[in-house]
C-alpha atoms as a PDB file:
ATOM      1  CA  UNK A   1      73.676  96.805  75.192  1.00  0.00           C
ATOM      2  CA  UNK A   2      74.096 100.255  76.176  1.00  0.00           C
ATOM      3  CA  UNK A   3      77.811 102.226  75.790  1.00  0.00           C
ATOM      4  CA  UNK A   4      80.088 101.943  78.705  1.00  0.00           C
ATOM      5  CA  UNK A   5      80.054 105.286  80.726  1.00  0.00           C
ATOM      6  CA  UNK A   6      83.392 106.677  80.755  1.00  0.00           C
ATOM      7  CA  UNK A   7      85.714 107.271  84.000  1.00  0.00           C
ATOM      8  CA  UNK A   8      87.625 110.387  84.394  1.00  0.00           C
ATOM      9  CA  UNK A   9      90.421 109.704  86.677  1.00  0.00           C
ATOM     10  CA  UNK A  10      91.909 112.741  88.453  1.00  0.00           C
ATOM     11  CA  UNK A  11      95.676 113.277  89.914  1.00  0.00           C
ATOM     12  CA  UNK A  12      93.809 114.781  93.140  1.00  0.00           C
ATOM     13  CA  UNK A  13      90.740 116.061  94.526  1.00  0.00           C
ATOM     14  CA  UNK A  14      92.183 119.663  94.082  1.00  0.00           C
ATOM     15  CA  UNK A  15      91.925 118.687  90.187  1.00  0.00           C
ATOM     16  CA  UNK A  16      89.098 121.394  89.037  1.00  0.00           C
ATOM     17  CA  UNK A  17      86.865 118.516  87.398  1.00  0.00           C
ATOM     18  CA  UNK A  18      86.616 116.839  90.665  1.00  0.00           C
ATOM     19  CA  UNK A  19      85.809 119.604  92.318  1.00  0.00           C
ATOM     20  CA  UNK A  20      82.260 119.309  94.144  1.00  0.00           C
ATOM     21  CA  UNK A  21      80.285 121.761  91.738  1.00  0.00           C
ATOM     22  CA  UNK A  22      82.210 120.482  88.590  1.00  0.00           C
ATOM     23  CA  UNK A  23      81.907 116.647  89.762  1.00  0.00           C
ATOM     24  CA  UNK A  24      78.220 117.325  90.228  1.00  0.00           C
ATOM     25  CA  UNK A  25      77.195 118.865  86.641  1.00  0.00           C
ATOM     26  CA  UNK A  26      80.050 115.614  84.958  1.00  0.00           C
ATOM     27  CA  UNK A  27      78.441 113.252  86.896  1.00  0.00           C
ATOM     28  CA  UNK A  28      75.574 112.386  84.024  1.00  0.00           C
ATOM     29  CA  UNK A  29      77.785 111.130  81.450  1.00  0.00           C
ATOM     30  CA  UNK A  30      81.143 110.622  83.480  1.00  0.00           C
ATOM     31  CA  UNK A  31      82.169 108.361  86.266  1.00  0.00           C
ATOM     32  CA  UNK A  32      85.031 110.604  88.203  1.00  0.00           C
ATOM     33  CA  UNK A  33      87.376 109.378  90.809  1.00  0.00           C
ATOM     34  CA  UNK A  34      91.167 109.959  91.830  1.00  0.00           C
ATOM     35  CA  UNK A  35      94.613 108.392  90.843  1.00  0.00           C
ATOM     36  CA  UNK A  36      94.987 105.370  92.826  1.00  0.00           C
ATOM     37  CA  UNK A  37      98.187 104.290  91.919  1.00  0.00           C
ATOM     38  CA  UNK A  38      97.063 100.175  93.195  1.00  0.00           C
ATOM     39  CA  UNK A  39      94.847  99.802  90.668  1.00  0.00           C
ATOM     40  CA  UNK A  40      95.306  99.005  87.717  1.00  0.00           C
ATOM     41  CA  UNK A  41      93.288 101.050  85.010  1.00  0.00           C
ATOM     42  CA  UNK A  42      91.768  99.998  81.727  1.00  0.00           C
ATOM     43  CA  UNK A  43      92.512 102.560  78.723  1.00  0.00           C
ATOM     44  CA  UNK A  44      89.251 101.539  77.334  1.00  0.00           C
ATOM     45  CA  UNK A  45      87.654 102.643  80.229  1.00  0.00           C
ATOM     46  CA  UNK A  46      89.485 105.274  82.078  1.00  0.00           C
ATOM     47  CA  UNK A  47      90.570 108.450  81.267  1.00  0.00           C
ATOM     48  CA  UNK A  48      93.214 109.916  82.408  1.00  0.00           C
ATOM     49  CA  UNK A  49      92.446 113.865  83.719  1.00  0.00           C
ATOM     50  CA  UNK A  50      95.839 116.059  84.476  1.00  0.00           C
ATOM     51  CA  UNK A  51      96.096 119.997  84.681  1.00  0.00           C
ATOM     52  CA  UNK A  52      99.111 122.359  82.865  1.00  0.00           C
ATOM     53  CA  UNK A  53     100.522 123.278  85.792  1.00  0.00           C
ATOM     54  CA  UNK A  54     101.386 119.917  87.175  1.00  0.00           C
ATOM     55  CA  UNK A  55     104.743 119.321  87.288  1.00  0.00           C
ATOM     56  CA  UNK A  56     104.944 115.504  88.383  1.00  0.00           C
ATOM     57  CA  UNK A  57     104.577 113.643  84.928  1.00  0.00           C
ATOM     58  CA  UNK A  58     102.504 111.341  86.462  1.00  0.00           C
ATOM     59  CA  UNK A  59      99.791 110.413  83.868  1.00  0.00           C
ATOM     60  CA  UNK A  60     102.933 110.491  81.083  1.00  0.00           C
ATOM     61  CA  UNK A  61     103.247 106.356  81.588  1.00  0.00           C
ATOM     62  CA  UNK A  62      99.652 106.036  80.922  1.00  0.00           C
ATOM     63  CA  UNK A  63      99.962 107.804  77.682  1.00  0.00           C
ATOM     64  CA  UNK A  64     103.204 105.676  76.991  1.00  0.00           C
ATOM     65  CA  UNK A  65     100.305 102.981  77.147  1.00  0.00           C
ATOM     66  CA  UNK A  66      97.855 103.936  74.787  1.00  0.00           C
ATOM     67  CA  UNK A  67      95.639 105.921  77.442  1.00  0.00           C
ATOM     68  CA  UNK A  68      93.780 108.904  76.276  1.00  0.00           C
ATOM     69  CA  UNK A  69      94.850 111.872  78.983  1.00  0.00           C
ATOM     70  CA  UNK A  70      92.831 115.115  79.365  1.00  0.00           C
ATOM     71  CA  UNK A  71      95.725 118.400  80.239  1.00  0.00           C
ATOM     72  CA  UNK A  72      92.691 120.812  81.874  1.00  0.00           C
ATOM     73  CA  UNK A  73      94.052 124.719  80.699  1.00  0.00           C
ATOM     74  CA  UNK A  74      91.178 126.174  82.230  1.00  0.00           C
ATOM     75  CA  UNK A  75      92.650 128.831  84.575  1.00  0.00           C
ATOM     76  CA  UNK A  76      94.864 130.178  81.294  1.00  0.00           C
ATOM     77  CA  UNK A  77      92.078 130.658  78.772  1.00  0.00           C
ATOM     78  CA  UNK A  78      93.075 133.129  76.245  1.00  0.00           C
ATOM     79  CA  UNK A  79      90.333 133.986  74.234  1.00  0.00           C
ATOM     80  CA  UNK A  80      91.934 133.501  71.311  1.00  0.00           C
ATOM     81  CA  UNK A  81      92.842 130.099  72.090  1.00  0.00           C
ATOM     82  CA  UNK A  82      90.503 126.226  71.494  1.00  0.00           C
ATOM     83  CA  UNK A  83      90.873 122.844  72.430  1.00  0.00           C
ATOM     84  CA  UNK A  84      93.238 120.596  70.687  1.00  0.00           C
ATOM     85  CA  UNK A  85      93.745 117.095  70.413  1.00  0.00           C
ATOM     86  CA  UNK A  86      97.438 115.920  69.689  1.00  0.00           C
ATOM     87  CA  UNK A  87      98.915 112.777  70.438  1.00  0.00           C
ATOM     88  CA  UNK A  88      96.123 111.096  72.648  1.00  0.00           C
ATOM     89  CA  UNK A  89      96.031 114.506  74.973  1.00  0.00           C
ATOM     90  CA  UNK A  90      93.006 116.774  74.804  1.00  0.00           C
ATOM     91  CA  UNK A  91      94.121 119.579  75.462  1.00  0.00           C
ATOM     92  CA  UNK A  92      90.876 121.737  76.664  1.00  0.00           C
ATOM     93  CA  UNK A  93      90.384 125.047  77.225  1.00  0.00           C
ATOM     94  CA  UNK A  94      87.032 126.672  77.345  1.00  0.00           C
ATOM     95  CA  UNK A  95      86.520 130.218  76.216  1.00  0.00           C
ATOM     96  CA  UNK A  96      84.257 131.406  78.917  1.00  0.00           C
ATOM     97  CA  UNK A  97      85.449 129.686  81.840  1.00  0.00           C
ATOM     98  CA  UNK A  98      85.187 131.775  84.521  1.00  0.00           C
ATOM     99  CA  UNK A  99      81.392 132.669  83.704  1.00  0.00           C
ATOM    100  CA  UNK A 100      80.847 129.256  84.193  1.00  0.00           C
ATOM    101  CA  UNK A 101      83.217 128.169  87.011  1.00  0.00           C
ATOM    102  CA  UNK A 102      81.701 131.407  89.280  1.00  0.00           C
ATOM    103  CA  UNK A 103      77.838 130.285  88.313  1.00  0.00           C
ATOM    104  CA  UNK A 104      78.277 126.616  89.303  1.00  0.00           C
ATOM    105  CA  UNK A 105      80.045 127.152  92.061  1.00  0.00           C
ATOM    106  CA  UNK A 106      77.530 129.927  93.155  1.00  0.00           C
ATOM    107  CA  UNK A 107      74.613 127.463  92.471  1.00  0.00           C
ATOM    108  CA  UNK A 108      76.684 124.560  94.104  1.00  0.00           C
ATOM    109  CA  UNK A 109      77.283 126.763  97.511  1.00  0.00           C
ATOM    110  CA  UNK A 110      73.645 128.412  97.317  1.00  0.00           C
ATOM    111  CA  UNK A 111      75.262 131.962  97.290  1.00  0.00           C
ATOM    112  CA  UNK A 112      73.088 134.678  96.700  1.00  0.00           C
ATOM    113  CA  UNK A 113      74.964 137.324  95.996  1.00  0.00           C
ATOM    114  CA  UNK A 114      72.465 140.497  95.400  1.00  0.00           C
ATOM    115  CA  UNK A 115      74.210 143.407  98.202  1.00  0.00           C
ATOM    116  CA  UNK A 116      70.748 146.465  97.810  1.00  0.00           C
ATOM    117  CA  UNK A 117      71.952 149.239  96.473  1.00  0.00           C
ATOM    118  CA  UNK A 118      72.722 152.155  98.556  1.00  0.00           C
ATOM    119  CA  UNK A 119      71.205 155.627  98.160  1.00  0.00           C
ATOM    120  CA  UNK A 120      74.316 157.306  99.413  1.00  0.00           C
ATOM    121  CA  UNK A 121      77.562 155.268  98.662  1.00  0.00           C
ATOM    122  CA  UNK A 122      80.384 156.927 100.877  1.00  0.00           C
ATOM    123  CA  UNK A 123      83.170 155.704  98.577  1.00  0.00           C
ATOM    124  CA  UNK A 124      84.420 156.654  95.505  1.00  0.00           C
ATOM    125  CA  UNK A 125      85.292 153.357  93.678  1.00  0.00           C
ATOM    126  CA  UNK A 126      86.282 149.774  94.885  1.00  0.00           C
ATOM    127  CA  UNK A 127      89.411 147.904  94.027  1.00  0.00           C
ATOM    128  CA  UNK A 128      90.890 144.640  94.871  1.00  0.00           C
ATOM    129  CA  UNK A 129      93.796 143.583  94.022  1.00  0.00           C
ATOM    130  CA  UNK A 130      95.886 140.371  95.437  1.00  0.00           C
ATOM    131  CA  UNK A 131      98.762 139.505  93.754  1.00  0.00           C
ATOM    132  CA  UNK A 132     101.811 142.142  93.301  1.00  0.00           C
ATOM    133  CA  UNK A 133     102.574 142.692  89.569  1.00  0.00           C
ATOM    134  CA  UNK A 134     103.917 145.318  87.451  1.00  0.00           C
ATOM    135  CA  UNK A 135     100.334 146.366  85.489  1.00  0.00           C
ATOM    136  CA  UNK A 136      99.013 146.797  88.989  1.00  0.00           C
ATOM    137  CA  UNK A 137     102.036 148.711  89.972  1.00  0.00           C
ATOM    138  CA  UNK A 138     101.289 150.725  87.546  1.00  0.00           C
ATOM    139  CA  UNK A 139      97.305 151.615  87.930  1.00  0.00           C
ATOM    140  CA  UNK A 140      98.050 151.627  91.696  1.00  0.00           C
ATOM    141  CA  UNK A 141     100.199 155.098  91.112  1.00  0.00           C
ATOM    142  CA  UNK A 142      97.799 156.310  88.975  1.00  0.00           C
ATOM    143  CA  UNK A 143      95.102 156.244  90.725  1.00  0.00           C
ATOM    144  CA  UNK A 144      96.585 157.690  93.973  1.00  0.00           C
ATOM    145  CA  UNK A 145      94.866 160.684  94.322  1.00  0.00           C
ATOM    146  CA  UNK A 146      91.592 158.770  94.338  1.00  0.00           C
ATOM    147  CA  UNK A 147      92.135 156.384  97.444  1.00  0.00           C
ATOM    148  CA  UNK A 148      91.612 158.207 100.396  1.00  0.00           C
ATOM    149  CA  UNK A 149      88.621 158.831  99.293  1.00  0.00           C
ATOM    150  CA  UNK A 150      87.392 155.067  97.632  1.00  0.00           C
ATOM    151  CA  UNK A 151      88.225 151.151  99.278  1.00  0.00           C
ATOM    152  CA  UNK A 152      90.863 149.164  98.181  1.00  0.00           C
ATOM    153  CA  UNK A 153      93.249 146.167  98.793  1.00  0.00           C
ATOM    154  CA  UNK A 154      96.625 145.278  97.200  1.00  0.00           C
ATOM    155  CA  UNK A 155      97.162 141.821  99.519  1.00  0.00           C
ATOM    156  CA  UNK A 156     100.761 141.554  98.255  1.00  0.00           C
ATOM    157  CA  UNK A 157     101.740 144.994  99.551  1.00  0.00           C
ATOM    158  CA  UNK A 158      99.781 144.108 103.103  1.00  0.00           C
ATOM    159  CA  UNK A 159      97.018 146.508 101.935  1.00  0.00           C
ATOM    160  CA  UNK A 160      93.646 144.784 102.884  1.00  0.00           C
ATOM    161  CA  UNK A 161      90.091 146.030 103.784  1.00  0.00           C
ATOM    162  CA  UNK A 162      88.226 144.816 106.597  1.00  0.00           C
ATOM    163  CA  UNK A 163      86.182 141.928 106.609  1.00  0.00           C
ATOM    164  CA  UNK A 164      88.537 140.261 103.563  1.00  0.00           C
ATOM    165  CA  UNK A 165      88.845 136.713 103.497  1.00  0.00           C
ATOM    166  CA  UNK A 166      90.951 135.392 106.340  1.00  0.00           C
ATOM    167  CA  UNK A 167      92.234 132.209 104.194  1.00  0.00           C
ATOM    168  CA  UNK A 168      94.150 133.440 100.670  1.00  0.00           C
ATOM    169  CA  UNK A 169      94.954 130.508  98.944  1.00  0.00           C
ATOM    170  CA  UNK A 170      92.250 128.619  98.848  1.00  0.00           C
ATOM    171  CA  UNK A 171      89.874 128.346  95.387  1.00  0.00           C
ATOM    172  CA  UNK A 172      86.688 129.531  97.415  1.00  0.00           C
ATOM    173  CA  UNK A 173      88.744 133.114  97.518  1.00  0.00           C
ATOM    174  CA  UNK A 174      88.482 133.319  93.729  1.00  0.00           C
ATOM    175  CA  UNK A 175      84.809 133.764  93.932  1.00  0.00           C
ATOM    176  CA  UNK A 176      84.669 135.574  97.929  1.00  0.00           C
ATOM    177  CA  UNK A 177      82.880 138.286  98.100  1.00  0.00           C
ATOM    178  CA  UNK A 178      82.082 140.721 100.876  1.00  0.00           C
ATOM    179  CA  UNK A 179      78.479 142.576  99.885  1.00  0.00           C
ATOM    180  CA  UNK A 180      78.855 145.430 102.110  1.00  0.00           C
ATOM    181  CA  UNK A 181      81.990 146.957  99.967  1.00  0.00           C
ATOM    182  CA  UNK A 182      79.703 147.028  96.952  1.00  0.00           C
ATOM    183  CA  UNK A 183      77.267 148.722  98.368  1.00  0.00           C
ATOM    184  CA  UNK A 184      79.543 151.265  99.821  1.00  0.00           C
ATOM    185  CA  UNK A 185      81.157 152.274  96.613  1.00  0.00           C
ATOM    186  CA  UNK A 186      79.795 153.899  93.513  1.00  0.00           C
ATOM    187  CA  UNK A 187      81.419 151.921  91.175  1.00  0.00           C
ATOM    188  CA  UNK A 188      84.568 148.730  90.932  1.00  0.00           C
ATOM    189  CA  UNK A 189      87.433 149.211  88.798  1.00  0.00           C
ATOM    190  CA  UNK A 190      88.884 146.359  88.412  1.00  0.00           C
ATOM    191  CA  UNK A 191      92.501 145.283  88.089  1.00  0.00           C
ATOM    192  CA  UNK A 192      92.367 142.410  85.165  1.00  0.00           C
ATOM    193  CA  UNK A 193      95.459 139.571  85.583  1.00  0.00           C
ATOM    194  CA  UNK A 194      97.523 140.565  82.605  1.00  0.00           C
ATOM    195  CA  UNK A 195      96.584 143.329  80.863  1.00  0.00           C
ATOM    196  CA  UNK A 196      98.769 143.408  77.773  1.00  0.00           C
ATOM    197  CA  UNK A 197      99.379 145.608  74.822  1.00  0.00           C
ATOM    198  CA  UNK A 198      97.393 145.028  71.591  1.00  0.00           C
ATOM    199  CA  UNK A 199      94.772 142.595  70.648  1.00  0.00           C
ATOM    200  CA  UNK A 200      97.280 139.510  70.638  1.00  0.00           C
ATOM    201  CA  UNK A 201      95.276 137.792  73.661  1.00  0.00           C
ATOM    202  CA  UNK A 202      92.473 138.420  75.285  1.00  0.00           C
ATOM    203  CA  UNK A 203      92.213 137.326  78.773  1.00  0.00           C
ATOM    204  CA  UNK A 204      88.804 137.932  81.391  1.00  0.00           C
ATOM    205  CA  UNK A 205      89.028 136.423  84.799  1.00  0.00           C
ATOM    206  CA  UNK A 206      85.972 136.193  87.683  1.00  0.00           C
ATOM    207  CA  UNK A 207      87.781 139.833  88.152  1.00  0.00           C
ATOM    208  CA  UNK A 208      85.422 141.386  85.920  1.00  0.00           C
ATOM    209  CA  UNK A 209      82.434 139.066  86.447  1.00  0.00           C
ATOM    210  CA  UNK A 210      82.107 140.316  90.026  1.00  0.00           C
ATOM    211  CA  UNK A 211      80.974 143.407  89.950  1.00  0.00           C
ATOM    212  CA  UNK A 212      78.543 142.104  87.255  1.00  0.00           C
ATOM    213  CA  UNK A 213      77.091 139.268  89.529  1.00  0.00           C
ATOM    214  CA  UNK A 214      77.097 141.993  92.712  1.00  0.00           C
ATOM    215  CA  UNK A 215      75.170 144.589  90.772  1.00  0.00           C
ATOM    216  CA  UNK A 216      77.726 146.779  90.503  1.00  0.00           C
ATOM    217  CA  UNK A 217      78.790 149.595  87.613  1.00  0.00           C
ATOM    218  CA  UNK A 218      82.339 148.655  86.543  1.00  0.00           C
ATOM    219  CA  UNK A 219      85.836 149.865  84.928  1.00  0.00           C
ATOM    220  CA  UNK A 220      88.261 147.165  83.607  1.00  0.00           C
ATOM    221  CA  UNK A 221      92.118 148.083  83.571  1.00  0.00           C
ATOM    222  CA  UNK A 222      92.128 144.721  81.390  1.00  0.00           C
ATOM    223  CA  UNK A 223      93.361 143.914  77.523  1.00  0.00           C
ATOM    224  CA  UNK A 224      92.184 145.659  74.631  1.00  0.00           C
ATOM    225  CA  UNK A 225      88.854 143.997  73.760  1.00  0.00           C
ATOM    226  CA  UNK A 226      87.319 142.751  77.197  1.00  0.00           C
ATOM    227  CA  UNK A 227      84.481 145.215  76.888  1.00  0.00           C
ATOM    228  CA  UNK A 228      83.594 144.026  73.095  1.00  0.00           C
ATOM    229  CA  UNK A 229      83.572 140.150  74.555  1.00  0.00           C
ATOM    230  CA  UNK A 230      81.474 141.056  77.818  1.00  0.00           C
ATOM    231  CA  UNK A 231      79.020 142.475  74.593  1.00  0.00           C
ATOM    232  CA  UNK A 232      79.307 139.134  73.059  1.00  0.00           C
ATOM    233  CA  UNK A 233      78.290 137.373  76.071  1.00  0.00           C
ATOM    234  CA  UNK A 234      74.949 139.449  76.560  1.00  0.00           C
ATOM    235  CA  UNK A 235      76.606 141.514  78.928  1.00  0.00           C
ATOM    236  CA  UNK A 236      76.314 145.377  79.214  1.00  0.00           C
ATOM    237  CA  UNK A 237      78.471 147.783  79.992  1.00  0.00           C
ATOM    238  CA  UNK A 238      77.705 151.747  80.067  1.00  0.00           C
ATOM    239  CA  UNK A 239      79.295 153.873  77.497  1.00  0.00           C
ATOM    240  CA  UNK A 240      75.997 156.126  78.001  1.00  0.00           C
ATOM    241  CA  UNK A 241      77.663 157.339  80.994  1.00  0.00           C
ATOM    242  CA  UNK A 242      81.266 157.191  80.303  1.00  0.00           C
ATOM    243  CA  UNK A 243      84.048 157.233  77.332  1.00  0.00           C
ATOM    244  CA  UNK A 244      84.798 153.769  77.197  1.00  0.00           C
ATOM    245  CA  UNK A 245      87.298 154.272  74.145  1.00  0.00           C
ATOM    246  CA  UNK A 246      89.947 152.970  77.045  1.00  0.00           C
ATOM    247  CA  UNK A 247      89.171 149.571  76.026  1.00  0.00           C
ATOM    248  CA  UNK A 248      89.980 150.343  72.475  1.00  0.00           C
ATOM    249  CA  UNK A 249      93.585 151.874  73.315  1.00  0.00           C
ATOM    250  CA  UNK A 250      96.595 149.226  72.041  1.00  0.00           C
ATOM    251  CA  UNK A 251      99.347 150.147  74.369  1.00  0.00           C
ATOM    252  CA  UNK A 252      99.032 149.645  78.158  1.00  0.00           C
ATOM    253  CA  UNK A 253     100.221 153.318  79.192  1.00  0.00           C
ATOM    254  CA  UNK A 254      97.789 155.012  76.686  1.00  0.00           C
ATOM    255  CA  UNK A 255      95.092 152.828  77.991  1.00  0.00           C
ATOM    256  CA  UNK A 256      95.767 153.757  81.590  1.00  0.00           C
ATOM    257  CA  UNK A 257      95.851 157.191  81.058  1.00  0.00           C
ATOM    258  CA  UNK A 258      92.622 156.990  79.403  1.00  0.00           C
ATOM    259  CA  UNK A 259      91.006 155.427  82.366  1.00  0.00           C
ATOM    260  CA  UNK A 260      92.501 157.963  84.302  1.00  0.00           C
ATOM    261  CA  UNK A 261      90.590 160.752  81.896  1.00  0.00           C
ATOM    262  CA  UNK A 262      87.397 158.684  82.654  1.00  0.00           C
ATOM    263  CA  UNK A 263      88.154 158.616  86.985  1.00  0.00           C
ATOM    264  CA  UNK A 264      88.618 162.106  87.332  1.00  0.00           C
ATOM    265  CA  UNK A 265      85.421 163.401  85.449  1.00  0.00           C
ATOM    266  CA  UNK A 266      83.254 161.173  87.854  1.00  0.00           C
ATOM    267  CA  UNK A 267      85.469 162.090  90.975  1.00  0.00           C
ATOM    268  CA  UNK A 268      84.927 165.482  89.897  1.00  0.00           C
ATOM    269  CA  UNK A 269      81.167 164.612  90.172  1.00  0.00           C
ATOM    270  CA  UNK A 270      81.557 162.191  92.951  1.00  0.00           C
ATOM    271  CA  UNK A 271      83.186 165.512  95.218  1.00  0.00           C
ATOM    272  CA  UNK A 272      79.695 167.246  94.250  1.00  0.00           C
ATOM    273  CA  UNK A 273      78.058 164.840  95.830  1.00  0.00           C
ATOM    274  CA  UNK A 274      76.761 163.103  93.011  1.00  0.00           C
ATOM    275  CA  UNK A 275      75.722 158.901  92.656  1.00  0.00           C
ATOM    276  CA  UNK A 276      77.729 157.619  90.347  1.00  0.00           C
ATOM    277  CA  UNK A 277      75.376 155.244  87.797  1.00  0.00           C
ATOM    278  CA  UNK A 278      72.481 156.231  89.589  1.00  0.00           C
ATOM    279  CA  UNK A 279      70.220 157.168  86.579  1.00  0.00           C
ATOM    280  CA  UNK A 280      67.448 155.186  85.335  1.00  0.00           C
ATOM    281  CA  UNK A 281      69.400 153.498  82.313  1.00  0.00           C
ATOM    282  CA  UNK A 282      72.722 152.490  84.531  1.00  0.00           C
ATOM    283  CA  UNK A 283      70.267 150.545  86.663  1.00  0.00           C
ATOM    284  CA  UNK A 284      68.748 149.001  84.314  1.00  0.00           C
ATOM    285  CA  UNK A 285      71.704 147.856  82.492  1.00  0.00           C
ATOM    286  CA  UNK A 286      73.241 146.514  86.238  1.00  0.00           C
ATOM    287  CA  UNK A 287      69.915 144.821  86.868  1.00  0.00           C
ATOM    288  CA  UNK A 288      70.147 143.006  83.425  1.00  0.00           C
ATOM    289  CA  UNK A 289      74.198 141.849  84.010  1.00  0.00           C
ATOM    290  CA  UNK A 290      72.814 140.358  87.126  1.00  0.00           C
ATOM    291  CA  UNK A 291      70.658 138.312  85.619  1.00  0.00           C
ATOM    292  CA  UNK A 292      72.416 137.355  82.808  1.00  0.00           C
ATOM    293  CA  UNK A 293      74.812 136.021  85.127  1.00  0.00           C
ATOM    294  CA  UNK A 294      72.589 134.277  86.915  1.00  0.00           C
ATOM    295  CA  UNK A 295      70.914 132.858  83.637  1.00  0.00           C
ATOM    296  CA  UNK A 296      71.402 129.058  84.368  1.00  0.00           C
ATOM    297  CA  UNK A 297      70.290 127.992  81.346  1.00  0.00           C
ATOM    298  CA  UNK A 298      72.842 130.403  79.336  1.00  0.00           C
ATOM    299  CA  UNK A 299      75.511 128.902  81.451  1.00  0.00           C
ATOM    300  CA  UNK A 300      74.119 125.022  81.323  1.00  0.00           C
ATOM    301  CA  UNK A 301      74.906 125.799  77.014  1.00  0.00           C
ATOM    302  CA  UNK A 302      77.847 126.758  77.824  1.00  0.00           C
ATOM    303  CA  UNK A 303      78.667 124.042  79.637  1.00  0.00           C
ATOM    304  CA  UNK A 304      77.804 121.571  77.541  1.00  0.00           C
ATOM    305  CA  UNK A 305      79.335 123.099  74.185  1.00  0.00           C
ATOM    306  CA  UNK A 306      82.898 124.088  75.513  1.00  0.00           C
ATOM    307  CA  UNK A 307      82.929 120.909  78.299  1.00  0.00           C
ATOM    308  CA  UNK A 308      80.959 118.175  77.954  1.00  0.00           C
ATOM    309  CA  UNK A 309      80.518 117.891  74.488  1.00  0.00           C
ATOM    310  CA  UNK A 310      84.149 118.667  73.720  1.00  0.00           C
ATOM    311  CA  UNK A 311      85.318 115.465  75.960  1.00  0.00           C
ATOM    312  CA  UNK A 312      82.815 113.378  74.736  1.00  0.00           C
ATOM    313  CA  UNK A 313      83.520 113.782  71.046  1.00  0.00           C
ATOM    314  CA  UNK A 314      87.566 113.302  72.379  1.00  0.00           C
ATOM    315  CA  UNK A 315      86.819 109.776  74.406  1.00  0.00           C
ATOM    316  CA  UNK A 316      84.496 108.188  72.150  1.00  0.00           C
ATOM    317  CA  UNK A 317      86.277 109.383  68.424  1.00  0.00           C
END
């Protein structure tokens, strides 16, 4: 007689493992459903699948009862950081995340995101930015003298380009992209979601995959090591055409003042009229991140070594 397939049973449908492309990919060795609090679960069947961030306690009784619970830290990933098991809770985290959340959800939705490039980009660089916080502050002075002349949105200071998504708040946004504002700019620089001094945790968001899966040349204002891990992942980046030694830098002023170094050699370039990361080896290098991102059967490894295999050696040990 064959082993009992294993139910994971979510607080909510907004729980990211029952969300449609997740559910999909679980669904050959899980069962998934939501909480019904009427029935009455077996803990030798049913899992119990929470996230950090919720603050209701509700699965806590079920662990009081010899349940095996799930906490989901996927959103807060550090690099630095695995899975744990302690006290019945698996505590899961999964190193490259947002790779993985972005490509399934792509392949889920049938989004093909692949803007041509233009021969003449009007603008200087693009940058998108949502939520206010100090860091962005911060790069959003420095980089003043370049905005007239690039496209940019800071959402929490009303600052929006059009054509942005009319619905913030909703997951989809994470991943919404608008094609034309790639292919109007020379190059993104993107605004990581805690850049931090030193090497103490590393931290890369769908905020740097973007430009990667829109064929775009990129800057990251992120921590010290995201170009090093974008490496690791078969990513390139293009130190042939710039100093990226910014990546290197330890404290967060030093850093943005070396990106700054870097932004006003190409706008000094850009003003002659120049395409940014138009030479032969720039587009080469953007036409390999694109389809390393769009590798499925990279991501489908991933998947299975940081996700599937990780619960499945927690619900059946």
């Amino acid at each position: 007689m064959g082993q009992i397939k294993k139910t994971l049973v979510c607080y909510s449908t907004t729980t990211i493992l029952n969300s449609a492309w997740i559910k999909n990919k679980l669904s050959r060795d899980f069962d998934i459903e939501c909480f019904d609090p009427t029935v009455d679960y077996d803990p030798a069947i049913h899992i119990m699948v929470t996230e950090r961030y919720n603050q209701n306690q509700w699965h806590v009784p079920f662990l009081q009862r010899g349940f095996k619970i799930i906490v989901e830290y996927f959103w807060d990933s550090f690099k630095d950081e695995v899975p744990i098991v302690q006290d019945q809770q698996l505590h899961i985290r999964s190193r490259d995340w947002c790779w993985i959340h972005s490509h399934l959800m792509n392949r889920h939705h049938n989004y093909d995101y692949q803007p041509a490039q233009s021969l003449s980009p009007d603008k200087f660089f693009l940058l998108l930015m949502n939520m206010k916080r100090d860091t962005r502050d911060r790069l959003f002075d420095q980089v003043g003298p370049y905005l007239g002349d690039s496209l940019y949105s800071y959402r929490d200071r009303d600052i929006t380009i059009a054509g942005d998504d009319p619905s913030p708040g909703n997951l989809i946004m994470q991943t919404y992209s608008n094609t034309s504002w790639y292919n109007t700019t020379n190059f993104s620089l993107v605004a990581e979601t805690l850049p931090q001094p030193g090497k103490e945790r590393l931290f890369v968001t769908e905020k740097t995959l973007k430009p990667i899966e829109l064929s775009h040349p990129f800057i990251v204002y992120g921590n010290q090591g995201t170009l090093p891990y974008l490496h690791g992942l078969g990513f390139e980046t293009f130190d042939h055409i710039i100093d990226e030694s910014y990546d290197s830098e330890p404290h967060l002023q030093a850093r943005l003042v070396a990106i700054d170094t870097v932004l006003k050699t190409l706008y000094q370039e850009f003003k002659q009229g120049k395409i940014l990361f138009g030479d032969a080896e720039s587009c080469r290098r953007i036409q390999h991140n694109y389809h390393r991102f769009h590798d499925s059967a990279a991501v489908d490894q991933l998947w299975q070594q940081q996700i599937v295999d990780v619960i499945l050696e927690f619900v059946d040990g």
